[in-house]
Protein backbone atom coordinates (compact mmCIF):
# COMPACT_ATOMS: atom_id res chain seq x y z
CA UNK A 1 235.49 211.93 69.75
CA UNK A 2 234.07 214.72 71.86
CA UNK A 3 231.40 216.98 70.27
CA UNK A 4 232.44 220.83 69.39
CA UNK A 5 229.31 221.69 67.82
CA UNK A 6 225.37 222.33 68.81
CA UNK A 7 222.95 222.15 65.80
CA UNK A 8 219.86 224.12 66.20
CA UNK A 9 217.10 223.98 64.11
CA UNK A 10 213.81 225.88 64.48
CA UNK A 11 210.96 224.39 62.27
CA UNK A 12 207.83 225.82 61.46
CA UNK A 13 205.19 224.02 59.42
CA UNK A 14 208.48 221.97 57.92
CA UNK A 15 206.80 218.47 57.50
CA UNK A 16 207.73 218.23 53.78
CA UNK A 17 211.39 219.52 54.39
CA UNK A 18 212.77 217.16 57.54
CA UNK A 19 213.47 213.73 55.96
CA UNK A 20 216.08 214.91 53.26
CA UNK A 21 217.64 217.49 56.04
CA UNK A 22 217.57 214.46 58.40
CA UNK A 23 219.19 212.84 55.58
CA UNK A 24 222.24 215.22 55.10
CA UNK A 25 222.95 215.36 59.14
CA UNK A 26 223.58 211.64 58.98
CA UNK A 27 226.21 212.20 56.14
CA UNK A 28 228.16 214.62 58.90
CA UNK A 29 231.29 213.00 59.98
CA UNK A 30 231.91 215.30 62.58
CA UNK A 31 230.45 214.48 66.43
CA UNK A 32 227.41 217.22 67.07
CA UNK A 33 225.13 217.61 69.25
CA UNK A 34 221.59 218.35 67.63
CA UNK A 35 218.95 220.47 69.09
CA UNK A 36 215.18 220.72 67.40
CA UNK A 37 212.24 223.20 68.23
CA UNK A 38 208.97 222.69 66.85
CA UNK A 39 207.15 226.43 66.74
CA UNK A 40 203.93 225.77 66.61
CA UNK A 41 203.42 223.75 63.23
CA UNK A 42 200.17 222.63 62.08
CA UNK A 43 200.77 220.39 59.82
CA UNK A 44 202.06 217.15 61.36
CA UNK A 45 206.06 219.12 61.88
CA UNK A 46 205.96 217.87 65.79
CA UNK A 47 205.14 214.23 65.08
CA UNK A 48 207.50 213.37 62.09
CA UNK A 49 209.91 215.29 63.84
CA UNK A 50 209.32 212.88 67.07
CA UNK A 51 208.96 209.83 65.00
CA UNK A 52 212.37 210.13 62.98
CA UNK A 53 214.77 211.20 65.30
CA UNK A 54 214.32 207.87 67.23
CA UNK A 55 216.19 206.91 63.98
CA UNK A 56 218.73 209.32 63.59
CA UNK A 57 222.72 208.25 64.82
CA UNK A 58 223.66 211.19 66.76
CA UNK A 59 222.41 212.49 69.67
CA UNK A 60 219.29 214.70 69.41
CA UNK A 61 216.91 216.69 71.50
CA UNK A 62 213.12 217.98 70.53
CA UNK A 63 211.34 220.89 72.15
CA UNK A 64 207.89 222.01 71.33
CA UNK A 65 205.91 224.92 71.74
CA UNK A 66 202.76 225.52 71.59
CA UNK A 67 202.65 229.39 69.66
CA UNK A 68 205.31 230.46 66.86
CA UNK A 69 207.93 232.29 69.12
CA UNK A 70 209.83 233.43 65.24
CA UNK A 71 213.41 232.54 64.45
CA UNK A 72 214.89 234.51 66.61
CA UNK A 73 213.94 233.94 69.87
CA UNK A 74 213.59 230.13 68.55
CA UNK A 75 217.62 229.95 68.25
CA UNK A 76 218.24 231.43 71.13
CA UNK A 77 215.98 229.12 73.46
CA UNK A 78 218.01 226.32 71.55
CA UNK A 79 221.24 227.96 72.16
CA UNK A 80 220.77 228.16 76.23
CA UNK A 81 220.50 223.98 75.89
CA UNK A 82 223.62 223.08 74.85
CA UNK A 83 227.11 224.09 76.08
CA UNK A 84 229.69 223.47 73.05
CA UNK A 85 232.05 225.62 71.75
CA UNK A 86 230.12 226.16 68.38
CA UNK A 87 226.38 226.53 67.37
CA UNK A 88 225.76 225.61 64.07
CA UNK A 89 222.47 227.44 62.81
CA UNK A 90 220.34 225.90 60.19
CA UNK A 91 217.12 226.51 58.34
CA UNK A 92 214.85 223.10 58.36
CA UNK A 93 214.57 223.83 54.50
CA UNK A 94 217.96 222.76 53.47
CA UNK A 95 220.17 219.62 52.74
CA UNK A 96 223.89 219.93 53.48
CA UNK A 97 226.26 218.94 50.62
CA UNK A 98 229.04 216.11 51.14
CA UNK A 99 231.65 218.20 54.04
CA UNK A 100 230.02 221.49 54.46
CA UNK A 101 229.79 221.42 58.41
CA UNK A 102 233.45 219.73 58.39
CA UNK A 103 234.45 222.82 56.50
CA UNK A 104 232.81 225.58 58.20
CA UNK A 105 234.18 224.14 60.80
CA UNK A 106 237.65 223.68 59.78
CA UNK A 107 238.03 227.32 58.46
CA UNK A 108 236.30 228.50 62.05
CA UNK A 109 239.32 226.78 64.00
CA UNK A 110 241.82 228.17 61.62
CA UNK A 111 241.15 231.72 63.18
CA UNK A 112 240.41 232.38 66.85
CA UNK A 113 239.36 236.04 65.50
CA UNK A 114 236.65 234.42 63.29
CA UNK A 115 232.67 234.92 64.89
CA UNK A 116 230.92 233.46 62.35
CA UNK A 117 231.08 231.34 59.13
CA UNK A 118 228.82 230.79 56.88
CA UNK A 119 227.59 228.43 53.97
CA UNK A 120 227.46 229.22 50.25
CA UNK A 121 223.31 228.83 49.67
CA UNK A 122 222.87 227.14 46.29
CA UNK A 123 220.97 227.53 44.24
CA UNK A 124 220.23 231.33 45.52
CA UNK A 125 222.72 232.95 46.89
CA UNK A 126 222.79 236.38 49.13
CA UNK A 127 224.11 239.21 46.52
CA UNK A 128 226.88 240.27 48.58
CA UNK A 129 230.41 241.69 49.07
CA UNK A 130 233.20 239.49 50.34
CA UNK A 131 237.22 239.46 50.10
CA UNK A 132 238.11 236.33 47.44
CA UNK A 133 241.34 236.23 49.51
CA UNK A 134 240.48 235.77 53.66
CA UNK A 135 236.48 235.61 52.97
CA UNK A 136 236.10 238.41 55.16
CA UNK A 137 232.28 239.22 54.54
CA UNK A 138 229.60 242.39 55.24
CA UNK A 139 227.46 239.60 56.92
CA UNK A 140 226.39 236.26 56.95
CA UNK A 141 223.02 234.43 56.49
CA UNK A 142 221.56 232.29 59.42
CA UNK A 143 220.45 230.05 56.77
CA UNK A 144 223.40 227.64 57.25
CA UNK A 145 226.02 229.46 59.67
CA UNK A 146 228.53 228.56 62.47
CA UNK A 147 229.04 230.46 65.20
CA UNK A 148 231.63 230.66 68.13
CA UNK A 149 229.40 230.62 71.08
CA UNK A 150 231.50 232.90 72.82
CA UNK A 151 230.92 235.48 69.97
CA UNK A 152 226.92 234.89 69.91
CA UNK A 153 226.85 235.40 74.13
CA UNK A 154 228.98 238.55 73.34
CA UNK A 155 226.66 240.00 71.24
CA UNK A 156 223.90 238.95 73.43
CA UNK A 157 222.49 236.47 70.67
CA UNK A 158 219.51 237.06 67.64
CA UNK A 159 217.89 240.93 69.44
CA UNK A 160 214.37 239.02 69.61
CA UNK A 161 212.68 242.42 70.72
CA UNK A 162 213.03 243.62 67.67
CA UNK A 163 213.18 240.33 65.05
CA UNK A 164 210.82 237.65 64.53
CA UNK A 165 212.04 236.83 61.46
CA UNK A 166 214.72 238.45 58.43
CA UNK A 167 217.65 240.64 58.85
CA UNK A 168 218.44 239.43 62.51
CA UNK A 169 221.67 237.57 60.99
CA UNK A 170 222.43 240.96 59.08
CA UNK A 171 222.16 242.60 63.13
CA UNK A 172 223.81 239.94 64.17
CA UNK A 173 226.78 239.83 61.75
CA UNK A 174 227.39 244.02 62.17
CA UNK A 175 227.42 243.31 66.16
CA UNK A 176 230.20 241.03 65.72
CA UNK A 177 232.04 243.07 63.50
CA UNK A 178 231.93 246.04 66.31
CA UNK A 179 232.90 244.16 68.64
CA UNK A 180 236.23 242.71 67.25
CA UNK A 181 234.83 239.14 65.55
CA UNK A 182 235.41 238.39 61.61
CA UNK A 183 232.54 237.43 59.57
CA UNK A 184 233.54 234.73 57.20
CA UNK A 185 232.30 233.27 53.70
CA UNK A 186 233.37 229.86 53.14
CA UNK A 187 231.93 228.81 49.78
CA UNK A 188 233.49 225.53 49.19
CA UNK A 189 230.93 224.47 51.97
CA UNK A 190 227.54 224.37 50.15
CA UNK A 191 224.21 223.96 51.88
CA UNK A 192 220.74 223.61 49.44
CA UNK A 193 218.59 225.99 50.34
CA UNK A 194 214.93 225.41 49.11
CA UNK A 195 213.55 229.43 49.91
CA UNK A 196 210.36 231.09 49.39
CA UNK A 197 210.76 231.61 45.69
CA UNK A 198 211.91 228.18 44.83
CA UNK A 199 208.61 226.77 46.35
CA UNK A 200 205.80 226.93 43.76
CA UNK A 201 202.36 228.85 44.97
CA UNK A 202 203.96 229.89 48.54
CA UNK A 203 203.07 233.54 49.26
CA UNK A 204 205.41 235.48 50.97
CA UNK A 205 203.53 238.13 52.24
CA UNK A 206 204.71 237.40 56.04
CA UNK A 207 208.73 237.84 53.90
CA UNK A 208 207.56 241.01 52.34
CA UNK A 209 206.09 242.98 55.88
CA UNK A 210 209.13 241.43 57.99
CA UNK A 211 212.11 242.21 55.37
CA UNK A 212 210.33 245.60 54.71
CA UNK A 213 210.01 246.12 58.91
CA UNK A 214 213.26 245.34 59.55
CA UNK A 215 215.50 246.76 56.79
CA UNK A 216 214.10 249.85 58.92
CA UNK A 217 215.89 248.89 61.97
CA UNK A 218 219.07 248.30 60.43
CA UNK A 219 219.06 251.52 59.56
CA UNK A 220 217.97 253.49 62.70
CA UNK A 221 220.77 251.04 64.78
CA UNK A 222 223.64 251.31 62.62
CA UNK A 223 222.95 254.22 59.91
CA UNK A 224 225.39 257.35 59.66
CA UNK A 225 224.01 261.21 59.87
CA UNK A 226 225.07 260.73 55.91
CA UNK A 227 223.23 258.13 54.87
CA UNK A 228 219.38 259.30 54.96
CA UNK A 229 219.19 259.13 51.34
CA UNK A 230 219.70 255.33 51.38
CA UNK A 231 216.50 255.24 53.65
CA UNK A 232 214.39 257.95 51.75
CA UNK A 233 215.30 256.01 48.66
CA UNK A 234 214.10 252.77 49.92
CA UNK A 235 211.11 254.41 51.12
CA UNK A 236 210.07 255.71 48.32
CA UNK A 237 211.00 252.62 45.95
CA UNK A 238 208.63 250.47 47.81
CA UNK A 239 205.89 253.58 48.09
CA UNK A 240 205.84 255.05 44.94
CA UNK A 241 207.31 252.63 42.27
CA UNK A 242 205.41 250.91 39.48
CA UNK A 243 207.52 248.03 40.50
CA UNK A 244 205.13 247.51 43.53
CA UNK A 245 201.63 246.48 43.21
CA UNK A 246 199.24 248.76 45.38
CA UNK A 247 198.39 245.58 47.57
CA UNK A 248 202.26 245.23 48.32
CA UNK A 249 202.53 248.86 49.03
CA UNK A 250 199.52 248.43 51.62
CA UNK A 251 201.49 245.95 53.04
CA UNK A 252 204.66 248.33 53.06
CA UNK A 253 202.17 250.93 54.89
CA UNK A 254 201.64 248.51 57.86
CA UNK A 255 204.87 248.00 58.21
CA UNK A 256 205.89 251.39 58.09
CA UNK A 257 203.55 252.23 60.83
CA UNK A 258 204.63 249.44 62.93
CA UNK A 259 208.10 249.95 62.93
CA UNK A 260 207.47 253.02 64.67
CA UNK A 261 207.04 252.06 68.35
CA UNK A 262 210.34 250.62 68.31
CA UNK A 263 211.96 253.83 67.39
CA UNK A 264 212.85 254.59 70.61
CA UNK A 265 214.71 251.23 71.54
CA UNK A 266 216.25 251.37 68.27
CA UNK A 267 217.80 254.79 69.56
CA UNK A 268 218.60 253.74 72.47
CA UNK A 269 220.69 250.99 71.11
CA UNK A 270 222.47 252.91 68.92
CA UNK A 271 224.77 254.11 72.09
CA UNK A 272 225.73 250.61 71.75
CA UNK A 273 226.17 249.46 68.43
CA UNK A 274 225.70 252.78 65.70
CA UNK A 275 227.97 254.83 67.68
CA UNK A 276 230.83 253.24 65.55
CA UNK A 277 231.97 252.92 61.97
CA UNK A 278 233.23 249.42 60.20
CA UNK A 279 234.14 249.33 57.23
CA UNK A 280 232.07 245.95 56.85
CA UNK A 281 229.12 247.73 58.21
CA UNK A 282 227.34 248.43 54.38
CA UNK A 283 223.57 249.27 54.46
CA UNK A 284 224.31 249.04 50.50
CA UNK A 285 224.61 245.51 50.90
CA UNK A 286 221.27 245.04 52.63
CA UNK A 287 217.56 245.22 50.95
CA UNK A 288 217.74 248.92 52.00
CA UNK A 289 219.62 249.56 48.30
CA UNK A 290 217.37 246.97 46.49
């Protein structure tokens, strides 16, 4: 049977993650083609990785680098390799359940309209909007997501100018949506996803300054005239709210001040992409209205 699908993995400092994920690919029935970077990882990553996919069943390709290029730009290097129709894109800290890439997959082909599908993340899930009835979706998470590679080259792929890490699949998702592709919720195909929170003593100060950052540029690429008072009120949560602890809001500052030299990119952009309304284009269902 002739492979459909790409795999790409990025894995950064992943060691403890790969066996069990190595695990769940072998349970895939469907013919794939897998594709692994190593970013940079310190702690042994690069040599498991090497060591157990002599062992794995399906055909699979390692690339390292020697500095942390992000997520982004990681998926996007793996995505020039291959050539298939789809891209399946997958966090190294997650085991698929029994089917899910057989389903994504499935409900992909059952639409030619359909950009992107993702995975229902157990045992967190995204808070988001979807349609119970075609699974039509604001956006989906590049935590366990297939993509029609004609969709991803169409909206020029992860923008790794402006993402190292967090929100890209939200920019990613609202591209599609402007330019004619359906982003799609499948939640009878379940990927375990073991994030930040779930791991005990992991600080996520490098999640907190990224999310922050970037909930930013959503808004200066895709925001309407009429919706400043989502931004100020963002702002001025993660400022001025007892919520926050002054180191976090620190943080927040640095952020803040960074995001500023891409302002003009950002506007420039916005010719292209936040010139537009969808109604699947919700900054309310982003961290921008946490």
């Amino acid at each position: 049977m002739t492979s459909k699908v790409d795999v790409l993995i990025v894995f950064y400092n992943s060691a403890n993650f790969i066996r069990p994920l190595f695990d769940s690919l072998q349970r895939v029935s469907v013919p794939f083609t897998a594709y692994f970077l190593d970013n940079g990882s310190r702690d042994g990553t690069a040599e498991i990785l090497a060591s157990e996919i002599l062992k794995l069943r399906f055909r699979a390709y390692l690339l390292r680098s020697l500095r942390n290029n992000g997520f982004a730009r990681g998926i996007n290097l793996l995505a020039r390799q291959g050539t298939n129709e789809f891209i399946f894109i997958l966090n190294p800290d997650t085991e698929l359940d029994e089917g899910a890439l057989e389903k994504l997959l499935a409900r992909i082909e059952s639409d030619p309209a359909i950009g992107i599908c993702e995975a229902r993340q157990w045992p967190r899930e995204h808070p988001k909007a979807y349609d119970a009835a075609t699974g039509e979706t604001t956006w989906c998470s590049g935590a366990a997501a297939l993509v029609r590679r004609k969709a991803f080259v169409q909206a020029s792929g992860f923008d790794e100018r402006l993402f190292f890490m967090y929100c890209e699949d939200v920019d990613l998702s609202w591209k599609l949506w402007l330019t004619g592709w359906k982003c799609i919720y499948v939640p009878e195909a379940v990927a375990r996803h073991y994030t930040q929170d779930l791991v005990k003593g992991k600080r996520r100060t490098v999640e907190n300054y990224f999310t922050f950052r970037n909930s930013l540029f959503l808004f200066y690429r895709f925001g309407a005239s009429d919706q400043w008072n989502v931004c100020w009120r963002y702002l001025l949560t993660r400022l001025m709210s007892s919520k926050y602890t002054v180191r976090s809001k620190v943080l927040f500052m640095f952020a803040f001040v960074d995001h500023i030299r891409y302002i003009p990119y950002l506007l420039h952009t916005r010719h292209t992409w936040g010139n537009r309304k969808h109604p699947w284009v919700r900054l309310e269902q982003t961290s921008l209205a946490d």
